[in-house]
PDB file of N, CA and C in Angstrom:
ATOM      1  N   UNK A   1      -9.579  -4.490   8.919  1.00  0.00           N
ATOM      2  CA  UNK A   1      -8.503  -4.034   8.064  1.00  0.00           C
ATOM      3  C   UNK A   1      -8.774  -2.627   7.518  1.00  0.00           C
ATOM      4  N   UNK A   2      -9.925  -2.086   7.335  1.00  0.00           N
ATOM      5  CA  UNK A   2     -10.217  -1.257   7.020  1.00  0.00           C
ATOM      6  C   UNK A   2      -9.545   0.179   8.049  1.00  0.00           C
ATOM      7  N   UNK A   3     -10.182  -0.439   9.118  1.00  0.00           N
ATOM      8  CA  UNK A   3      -9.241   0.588   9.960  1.00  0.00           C
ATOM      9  C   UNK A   3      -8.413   1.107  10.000  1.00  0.00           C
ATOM     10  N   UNK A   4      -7.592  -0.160   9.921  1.00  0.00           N
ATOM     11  CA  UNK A   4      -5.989  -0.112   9.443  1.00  0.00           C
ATOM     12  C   UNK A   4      -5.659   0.924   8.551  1.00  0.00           C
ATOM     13  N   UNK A   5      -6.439   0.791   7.179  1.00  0.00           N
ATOM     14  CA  UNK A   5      -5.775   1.157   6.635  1.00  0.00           C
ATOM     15  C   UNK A   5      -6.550   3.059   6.431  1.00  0.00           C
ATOM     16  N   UNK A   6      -7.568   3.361   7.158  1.00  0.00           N
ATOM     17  CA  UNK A   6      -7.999   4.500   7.355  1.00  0.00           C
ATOM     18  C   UNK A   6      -6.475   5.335   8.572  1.00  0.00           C
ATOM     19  N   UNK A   7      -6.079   4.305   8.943  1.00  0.00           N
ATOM     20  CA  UNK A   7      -5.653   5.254   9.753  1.00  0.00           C
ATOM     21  C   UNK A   7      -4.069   5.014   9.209  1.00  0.00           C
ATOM     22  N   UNK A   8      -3.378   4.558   8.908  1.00  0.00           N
ATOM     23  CA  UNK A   8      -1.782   4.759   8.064  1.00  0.00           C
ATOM     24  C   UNK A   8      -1.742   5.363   6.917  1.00  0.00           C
ATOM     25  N   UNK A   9      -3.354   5.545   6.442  1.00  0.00           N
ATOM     26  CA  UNK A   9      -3.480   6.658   5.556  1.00  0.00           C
ATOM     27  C   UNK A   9      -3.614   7.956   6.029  1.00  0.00           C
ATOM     28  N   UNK A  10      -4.245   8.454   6.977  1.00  0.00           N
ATOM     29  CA  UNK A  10      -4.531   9.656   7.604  1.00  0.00           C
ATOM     30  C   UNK A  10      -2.788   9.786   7.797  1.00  0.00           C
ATOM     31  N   UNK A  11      -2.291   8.896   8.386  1.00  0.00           N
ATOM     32  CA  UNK A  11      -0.845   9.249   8.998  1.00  0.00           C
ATOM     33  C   UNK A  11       0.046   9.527   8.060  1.00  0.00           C
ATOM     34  N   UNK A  12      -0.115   8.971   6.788  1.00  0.00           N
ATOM     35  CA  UNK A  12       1.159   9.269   5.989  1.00  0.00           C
ATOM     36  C   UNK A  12       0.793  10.908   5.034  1.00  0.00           C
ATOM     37  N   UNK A  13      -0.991  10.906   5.086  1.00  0.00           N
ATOM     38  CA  UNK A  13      -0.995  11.933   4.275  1.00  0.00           C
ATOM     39  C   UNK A  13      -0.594  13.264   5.492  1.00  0.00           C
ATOM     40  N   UNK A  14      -0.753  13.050   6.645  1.00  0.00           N
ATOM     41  CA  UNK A  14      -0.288  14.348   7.760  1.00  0.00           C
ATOM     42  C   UNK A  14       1.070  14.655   7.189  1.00  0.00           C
ATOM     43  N   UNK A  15       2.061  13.685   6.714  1.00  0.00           N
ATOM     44  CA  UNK A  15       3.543  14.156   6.875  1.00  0.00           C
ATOM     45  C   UNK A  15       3.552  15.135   5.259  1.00  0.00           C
ATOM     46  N   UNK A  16       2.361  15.330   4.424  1.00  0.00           N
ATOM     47  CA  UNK A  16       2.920  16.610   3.518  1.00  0.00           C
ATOM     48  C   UNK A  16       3.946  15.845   2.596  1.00  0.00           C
ATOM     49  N   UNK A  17       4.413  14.608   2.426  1.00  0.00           N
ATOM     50  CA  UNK A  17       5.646  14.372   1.564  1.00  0.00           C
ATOM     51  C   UNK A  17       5.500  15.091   0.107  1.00  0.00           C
ATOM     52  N   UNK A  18       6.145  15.633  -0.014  1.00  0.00           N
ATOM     53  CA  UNK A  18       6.821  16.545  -1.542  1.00  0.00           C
ATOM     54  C   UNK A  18       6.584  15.373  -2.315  1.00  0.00           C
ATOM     55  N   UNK A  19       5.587  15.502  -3.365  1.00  0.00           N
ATOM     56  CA  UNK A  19       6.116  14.731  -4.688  1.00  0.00           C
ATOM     57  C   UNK A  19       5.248  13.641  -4.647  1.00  0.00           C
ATOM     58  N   UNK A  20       4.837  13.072  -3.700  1.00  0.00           N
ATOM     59  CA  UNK A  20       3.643  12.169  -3.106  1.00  0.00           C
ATOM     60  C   UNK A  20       2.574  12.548  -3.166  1.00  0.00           C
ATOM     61  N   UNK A  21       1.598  11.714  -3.496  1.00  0.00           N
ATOM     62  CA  UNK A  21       0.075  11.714  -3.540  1.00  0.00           C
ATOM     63  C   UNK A  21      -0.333  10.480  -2.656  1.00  0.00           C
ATOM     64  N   UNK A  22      -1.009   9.955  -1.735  1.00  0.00           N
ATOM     65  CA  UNK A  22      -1.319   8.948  -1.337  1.00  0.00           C
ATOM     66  C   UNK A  22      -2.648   8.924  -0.903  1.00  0.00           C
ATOM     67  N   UNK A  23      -3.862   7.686  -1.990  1.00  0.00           N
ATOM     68  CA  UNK A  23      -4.299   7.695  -2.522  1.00  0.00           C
ATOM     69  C   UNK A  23      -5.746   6.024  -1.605  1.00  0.00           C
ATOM     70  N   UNK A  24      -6.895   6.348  -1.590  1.00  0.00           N
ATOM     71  CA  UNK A  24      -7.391   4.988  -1.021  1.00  0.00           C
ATOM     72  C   UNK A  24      -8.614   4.411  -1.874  1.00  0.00           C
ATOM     73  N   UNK A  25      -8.170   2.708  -2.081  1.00  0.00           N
ATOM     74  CA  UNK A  25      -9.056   2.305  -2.773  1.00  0.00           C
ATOM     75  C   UNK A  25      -8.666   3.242  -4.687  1.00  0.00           C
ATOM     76  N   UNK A  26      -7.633   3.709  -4.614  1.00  0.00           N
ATOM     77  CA  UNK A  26      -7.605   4.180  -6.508  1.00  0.00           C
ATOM     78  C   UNK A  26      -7.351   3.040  -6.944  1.00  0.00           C
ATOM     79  N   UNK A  27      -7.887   3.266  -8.376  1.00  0.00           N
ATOM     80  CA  UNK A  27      -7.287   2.036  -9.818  1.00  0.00           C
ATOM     81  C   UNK A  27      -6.312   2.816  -9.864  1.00  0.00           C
ATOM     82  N   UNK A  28      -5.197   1.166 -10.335  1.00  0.00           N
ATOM     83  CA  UNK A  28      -3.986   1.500 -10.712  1.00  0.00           C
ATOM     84  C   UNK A  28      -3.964   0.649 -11.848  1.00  0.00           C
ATOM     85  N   UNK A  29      -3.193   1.147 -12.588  1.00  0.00           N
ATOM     86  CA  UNK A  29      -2.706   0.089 -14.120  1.00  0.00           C
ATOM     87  C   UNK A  29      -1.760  -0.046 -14.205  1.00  0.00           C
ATOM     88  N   UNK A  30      -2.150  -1.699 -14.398  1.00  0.00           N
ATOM     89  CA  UNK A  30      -0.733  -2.968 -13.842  1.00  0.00           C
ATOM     90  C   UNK A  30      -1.025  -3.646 -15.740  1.00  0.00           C
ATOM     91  N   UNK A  31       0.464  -3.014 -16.274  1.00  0.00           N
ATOM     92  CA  UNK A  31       0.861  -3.695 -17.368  1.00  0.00           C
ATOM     93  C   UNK A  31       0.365  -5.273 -17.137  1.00  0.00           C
ATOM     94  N   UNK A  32      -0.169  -5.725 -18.566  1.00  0.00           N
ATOM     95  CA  UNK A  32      -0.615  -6.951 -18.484  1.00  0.00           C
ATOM     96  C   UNK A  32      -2.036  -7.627 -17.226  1.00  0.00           C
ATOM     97  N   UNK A  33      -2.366  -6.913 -16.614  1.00  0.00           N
ATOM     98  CA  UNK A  33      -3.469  -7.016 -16.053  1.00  0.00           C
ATOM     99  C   UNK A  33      -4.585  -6.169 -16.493  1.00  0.00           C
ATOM    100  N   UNK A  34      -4.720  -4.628 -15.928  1.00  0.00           N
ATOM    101  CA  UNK A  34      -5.030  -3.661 -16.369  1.00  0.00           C
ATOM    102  C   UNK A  34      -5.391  -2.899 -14.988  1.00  0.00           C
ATOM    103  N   UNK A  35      -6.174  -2.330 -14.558  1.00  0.00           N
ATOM    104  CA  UNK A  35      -6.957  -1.867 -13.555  1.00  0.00           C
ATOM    105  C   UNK A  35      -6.790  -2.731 -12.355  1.00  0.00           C
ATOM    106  N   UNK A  36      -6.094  -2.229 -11.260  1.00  0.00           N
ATOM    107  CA  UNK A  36      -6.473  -2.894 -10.189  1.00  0.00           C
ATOM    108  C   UNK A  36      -6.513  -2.038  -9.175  1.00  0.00           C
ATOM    109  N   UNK A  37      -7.800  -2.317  -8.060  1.00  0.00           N
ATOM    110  CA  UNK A  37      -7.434  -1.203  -7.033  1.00  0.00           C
ATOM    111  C   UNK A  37      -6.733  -1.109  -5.865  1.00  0.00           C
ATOM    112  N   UNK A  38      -5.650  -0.329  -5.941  1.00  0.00           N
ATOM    113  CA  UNK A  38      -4.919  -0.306  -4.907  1.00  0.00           C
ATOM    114  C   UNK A  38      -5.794   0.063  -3.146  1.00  0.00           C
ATOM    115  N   UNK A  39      -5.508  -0.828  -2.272  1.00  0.00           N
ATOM    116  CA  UNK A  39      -6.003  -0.338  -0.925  1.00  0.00           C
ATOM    117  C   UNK A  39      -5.459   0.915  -0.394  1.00  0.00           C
ATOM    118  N   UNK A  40      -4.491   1.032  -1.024  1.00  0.00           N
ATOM    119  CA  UNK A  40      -3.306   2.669  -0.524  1.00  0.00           C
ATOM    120  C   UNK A  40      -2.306   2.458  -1.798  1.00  0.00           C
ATOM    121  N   UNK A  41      -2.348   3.572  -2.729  1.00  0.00           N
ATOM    122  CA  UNK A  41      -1.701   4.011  -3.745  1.00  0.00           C
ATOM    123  C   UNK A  41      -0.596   5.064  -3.276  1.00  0.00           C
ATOM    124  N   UNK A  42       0.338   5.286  -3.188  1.00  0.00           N
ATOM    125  CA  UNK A  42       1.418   5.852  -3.372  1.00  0.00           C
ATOM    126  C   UNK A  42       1.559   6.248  -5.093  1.00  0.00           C
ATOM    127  N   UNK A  43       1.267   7.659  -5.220  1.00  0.00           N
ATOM    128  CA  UNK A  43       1.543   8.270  -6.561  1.00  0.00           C
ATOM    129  C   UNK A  43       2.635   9.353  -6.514  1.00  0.00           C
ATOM    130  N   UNK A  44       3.794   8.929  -7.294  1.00  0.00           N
ATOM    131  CA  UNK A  44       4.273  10.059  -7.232  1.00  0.00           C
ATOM    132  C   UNK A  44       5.659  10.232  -8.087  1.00  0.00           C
ATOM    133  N   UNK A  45       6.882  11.106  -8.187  1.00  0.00           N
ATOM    134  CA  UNK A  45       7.819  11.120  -9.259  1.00  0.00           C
ATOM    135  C   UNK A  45       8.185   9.115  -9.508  1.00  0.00           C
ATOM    136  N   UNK A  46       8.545   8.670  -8.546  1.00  0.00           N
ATOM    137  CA  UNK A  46       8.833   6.977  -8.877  1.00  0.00           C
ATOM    138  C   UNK A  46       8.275   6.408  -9.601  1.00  0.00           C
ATOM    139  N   UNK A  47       6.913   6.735  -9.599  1.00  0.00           N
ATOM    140  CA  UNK A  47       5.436   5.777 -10.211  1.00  0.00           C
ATOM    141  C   UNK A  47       5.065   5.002  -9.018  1.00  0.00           C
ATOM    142  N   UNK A  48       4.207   4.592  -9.572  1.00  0.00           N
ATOM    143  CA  UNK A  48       3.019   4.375  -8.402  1.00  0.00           C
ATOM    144  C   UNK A  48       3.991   2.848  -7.829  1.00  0.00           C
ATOM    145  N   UNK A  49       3.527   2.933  -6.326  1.00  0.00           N
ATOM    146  CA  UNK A  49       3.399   1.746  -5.284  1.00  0.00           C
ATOM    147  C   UNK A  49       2.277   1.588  -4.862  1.00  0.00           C
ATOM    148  N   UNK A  50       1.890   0.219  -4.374  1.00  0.00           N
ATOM    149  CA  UNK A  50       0.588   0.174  -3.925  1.00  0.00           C
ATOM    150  C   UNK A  50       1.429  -0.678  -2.715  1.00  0.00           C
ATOM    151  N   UNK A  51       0.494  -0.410  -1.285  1.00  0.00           N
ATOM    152  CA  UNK A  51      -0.018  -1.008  -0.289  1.00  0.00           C
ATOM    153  C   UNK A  51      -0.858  -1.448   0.134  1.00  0.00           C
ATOM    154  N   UNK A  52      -0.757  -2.718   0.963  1.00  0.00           N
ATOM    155  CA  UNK A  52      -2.283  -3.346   1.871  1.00  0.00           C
ATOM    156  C   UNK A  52      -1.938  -3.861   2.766  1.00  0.00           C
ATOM    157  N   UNK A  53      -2.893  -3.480   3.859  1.00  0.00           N
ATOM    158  CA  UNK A  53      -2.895  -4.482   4.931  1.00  0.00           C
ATOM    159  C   UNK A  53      -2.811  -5.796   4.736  1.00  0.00           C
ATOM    160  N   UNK A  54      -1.919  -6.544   5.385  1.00  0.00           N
ATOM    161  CA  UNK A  54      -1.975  -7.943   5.399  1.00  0.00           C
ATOM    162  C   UNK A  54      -2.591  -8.146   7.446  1.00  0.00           C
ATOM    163  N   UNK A  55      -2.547  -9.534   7.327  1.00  0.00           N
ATOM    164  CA  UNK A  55      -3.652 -10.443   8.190  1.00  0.00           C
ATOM    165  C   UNK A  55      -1.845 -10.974   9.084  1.00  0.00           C
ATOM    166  N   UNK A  56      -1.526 -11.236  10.162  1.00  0.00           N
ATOM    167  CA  UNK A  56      -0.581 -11.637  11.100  1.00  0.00           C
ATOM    168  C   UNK A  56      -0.598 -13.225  10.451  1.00  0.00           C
ATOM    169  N   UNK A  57      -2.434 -13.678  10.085  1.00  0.00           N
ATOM    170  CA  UNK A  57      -2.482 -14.986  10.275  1.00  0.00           C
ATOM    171  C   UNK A  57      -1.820 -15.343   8.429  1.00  0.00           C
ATOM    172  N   UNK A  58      -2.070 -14.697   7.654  1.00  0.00           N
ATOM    173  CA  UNK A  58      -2.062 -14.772   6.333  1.00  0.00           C
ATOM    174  C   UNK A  58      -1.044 -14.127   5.503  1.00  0.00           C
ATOM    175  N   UNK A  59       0.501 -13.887   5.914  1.00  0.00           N
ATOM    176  CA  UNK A  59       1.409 -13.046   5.450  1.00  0.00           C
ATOM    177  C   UNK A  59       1.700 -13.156   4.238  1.00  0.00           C
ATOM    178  N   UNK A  60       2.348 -12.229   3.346  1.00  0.00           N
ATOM    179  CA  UNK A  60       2.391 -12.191   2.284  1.00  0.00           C
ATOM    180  C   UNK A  60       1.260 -12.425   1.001  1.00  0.00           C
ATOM    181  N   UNK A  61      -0.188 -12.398   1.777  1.00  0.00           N
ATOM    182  CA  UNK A  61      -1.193 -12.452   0.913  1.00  0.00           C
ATOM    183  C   UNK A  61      -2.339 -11.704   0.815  1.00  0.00           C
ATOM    184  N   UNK A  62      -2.165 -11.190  -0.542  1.00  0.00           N
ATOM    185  CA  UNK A  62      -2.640  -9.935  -0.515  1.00  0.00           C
ATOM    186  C   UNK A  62      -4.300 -10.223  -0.521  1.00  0.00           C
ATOM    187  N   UNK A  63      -4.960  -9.236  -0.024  1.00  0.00           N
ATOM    188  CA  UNK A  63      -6.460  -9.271  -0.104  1.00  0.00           C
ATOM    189  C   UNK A  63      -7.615  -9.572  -1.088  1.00  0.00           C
ATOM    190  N   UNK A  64      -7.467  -9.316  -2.689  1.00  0.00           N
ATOM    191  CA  UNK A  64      -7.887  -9.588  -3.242  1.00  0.00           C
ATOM    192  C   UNK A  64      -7.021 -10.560  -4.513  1.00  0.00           C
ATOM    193  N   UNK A  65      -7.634 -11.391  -5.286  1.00  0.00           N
ATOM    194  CA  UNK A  65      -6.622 -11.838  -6.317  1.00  0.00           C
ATOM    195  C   UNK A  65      -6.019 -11.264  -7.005  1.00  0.00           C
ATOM    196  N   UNK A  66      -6.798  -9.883  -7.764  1.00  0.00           N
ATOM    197  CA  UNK A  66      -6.026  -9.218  -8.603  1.00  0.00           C
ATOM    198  C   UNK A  66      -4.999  -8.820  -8.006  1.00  0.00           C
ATOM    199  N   UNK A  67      -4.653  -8.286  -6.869  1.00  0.00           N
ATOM    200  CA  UNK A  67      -3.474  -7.784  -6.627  1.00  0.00           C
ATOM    201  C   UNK A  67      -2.338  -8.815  -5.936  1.00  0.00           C
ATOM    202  N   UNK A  68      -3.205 -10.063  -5.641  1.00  0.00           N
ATOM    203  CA  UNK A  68      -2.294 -11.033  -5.853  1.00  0.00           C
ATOM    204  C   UNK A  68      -1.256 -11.456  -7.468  1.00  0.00           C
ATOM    205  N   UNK A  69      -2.789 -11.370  -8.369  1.00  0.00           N
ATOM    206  CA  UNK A  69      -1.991 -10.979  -9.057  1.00  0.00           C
ATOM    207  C   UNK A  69      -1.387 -10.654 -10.213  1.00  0.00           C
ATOM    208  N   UNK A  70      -1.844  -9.116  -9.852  1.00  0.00           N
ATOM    209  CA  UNK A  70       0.013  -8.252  -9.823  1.00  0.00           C
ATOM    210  C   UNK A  70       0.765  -8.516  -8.824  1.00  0.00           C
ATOM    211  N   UNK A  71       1.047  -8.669  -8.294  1.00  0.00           N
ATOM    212  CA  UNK A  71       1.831  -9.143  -7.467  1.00  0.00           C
ATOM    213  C   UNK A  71       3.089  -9.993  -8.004  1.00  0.00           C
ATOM    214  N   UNK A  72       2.487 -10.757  -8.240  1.00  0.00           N
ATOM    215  CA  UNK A  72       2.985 -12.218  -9.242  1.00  0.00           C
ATOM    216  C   UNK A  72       3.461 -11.305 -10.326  1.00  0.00           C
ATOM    217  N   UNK A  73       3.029 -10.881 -11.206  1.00  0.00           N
ATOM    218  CA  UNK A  73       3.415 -10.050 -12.881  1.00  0.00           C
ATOM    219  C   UNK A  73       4.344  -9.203 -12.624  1.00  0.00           C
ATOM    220  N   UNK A  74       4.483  -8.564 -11.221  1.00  0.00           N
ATOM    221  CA  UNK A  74       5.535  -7.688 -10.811  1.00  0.00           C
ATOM    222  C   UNK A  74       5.621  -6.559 -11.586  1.00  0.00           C
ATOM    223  N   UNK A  75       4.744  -5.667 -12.394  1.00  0.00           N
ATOM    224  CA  UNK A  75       4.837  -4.611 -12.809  1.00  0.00           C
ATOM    225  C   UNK A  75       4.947  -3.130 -11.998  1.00  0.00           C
ATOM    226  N   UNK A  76       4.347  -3.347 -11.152  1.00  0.00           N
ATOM    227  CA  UNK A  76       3.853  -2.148 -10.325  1.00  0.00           C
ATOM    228  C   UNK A  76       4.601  -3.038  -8.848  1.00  0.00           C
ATOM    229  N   UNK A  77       5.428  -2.236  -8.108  1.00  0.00           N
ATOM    230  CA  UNK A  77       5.626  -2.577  -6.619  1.00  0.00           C
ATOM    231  C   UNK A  77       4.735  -2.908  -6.021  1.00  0.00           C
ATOM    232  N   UNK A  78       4.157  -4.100  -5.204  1.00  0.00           N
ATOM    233  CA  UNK A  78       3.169  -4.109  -4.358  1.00  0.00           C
ATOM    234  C   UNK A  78       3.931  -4.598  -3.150  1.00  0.00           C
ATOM    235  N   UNK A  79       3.661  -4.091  -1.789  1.00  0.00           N
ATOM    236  CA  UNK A  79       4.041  -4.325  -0.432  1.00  0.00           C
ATOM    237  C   UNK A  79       3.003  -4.366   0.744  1.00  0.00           C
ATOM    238  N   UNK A  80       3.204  -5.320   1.677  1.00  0.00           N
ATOM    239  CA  UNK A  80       2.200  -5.437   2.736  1.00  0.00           C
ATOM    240  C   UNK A  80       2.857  -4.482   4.303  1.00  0.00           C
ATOM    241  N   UNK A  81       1.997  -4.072   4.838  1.00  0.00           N
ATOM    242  CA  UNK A  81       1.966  -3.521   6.045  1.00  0.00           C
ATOM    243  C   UNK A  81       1.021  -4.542   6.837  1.00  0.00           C
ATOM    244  N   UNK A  82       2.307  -4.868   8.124  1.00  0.00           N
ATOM    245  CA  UNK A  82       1.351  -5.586   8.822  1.00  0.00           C
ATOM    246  C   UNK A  82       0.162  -5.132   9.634  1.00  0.00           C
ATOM    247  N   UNK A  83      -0.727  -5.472   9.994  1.00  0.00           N
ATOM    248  CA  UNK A  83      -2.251  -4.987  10.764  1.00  0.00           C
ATOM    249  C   UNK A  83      -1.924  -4.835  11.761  1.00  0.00           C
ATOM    250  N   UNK A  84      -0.839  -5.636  12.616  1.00  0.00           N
ATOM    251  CA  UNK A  84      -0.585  -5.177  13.724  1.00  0.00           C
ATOM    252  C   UNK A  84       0.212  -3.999  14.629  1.00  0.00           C
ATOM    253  N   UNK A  85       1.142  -3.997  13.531  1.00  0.00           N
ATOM    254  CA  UNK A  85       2.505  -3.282  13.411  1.00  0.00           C
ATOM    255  C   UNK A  85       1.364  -1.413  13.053  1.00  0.00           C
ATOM    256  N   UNK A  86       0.380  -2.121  12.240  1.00  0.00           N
ATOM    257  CA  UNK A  86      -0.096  -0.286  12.500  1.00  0.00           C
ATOM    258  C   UNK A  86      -0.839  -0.180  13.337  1.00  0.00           C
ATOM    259  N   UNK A  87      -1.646  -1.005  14.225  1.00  0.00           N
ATOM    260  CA  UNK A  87      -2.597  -1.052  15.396  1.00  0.00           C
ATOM    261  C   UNK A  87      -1.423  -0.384  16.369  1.00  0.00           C
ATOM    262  N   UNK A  88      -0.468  -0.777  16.610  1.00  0.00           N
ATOM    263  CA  UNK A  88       0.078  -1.095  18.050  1.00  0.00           C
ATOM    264  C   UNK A  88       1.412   0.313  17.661  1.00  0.00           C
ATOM    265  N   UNK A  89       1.985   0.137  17.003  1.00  0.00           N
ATOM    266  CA  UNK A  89       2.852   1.480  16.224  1.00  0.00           C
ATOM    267  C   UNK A  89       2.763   2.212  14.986  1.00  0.00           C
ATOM    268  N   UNK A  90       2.065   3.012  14.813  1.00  0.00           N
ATOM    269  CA  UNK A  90       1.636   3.438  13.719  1.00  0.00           C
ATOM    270  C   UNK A  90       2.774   4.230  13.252  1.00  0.00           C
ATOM    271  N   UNK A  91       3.399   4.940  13.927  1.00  0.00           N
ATOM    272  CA  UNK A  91       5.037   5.438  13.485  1.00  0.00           C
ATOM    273  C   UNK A  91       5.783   4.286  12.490  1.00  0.00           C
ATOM    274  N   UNK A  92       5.907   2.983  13.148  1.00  0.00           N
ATOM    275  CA  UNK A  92       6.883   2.404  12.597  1.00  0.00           C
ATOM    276  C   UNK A  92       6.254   2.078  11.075  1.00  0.00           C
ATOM    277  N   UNK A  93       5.033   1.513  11.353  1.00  0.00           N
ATOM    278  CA  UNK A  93       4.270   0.972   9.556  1.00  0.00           C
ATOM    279  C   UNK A  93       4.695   2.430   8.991  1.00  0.00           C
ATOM    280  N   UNK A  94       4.226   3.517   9.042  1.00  0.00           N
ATOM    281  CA  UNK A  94       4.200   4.527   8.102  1.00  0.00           C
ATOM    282  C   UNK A  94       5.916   4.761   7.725  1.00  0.00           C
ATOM    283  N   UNK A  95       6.822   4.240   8.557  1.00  0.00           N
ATOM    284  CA  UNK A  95       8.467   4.340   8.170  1.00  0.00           C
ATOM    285  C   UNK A  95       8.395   3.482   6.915  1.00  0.00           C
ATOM    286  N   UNK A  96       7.993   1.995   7.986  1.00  0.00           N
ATOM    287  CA  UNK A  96       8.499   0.904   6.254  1.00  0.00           C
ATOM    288  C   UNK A  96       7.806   1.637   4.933  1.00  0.00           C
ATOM    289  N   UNK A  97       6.401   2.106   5.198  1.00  0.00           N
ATOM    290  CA  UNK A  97       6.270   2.761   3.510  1.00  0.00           C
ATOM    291  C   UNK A  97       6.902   3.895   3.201  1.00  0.00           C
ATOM    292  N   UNK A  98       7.450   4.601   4.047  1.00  0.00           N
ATOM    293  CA  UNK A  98       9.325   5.793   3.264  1.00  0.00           C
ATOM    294  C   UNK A  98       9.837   5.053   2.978  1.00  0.00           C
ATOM    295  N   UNK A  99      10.117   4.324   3.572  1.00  0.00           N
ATOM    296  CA  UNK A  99      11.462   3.389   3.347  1.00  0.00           C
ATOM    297  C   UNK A  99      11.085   2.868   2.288  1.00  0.00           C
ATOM    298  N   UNK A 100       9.989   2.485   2.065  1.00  0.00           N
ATOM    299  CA  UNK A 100      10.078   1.011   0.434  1.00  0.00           C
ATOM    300  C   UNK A 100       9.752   2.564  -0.434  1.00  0.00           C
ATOM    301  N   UNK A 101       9.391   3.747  -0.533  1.00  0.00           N
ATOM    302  CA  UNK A 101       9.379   4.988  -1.093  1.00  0.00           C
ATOM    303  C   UNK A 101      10.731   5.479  -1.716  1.00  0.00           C
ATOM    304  N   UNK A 102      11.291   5.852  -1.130  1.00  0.00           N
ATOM    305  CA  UNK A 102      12.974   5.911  -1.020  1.00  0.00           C
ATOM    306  C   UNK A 102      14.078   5.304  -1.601  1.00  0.00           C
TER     307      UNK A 102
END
């Protein structure tokens, strides 16, 4: 997973987005939790999103508890990119995170 997410990070920080910071392994502060670290932080005019790789076998569950959950507390956006979807098309994963950006 790590891979993964070394490399949809390299890819999203190539595109330069205006206004974006995108960010690996940062603390983020999740009202009512406090500190959690995002696997890929999206910082920017919106406020922060966080991303993570998810598992094909394990959808919708995020890697560690804390960001399970936040997840659950829903303060901060959290969204999964599938592992495969960036192995095999790395174009398309780096769309869905514009798109949930946007």
């Amino acid at each position: 997973m790590s891979q993964s997410i070394d490399k949809l990070l390299a890819d999203l920080q190539s595109r330069d987005i205006a206004g974006i910071e995108f960010l690996k392994n940062e603390p983020a502060l999740i009202p009512g939790i406090g500190s959690v670290t995002a696997p890929i932080l999206a910082r920017g005019n919106g406020g922060d999103r966080i991303f993570y790789i998810q598992s094909p076998l394990t959808r919708d569950t995020p890697p560690t508890q804390e960001l399970w959950d936040a997840k659950e507390l829903g303060g901060v956006p959290i969204h999964p990119i599938d592992d495969i979807v960036v192995t095999r098309n790395l174009p398309v994963a780096s769309q869905q995170v514009l798109r949930w950006l946007s």
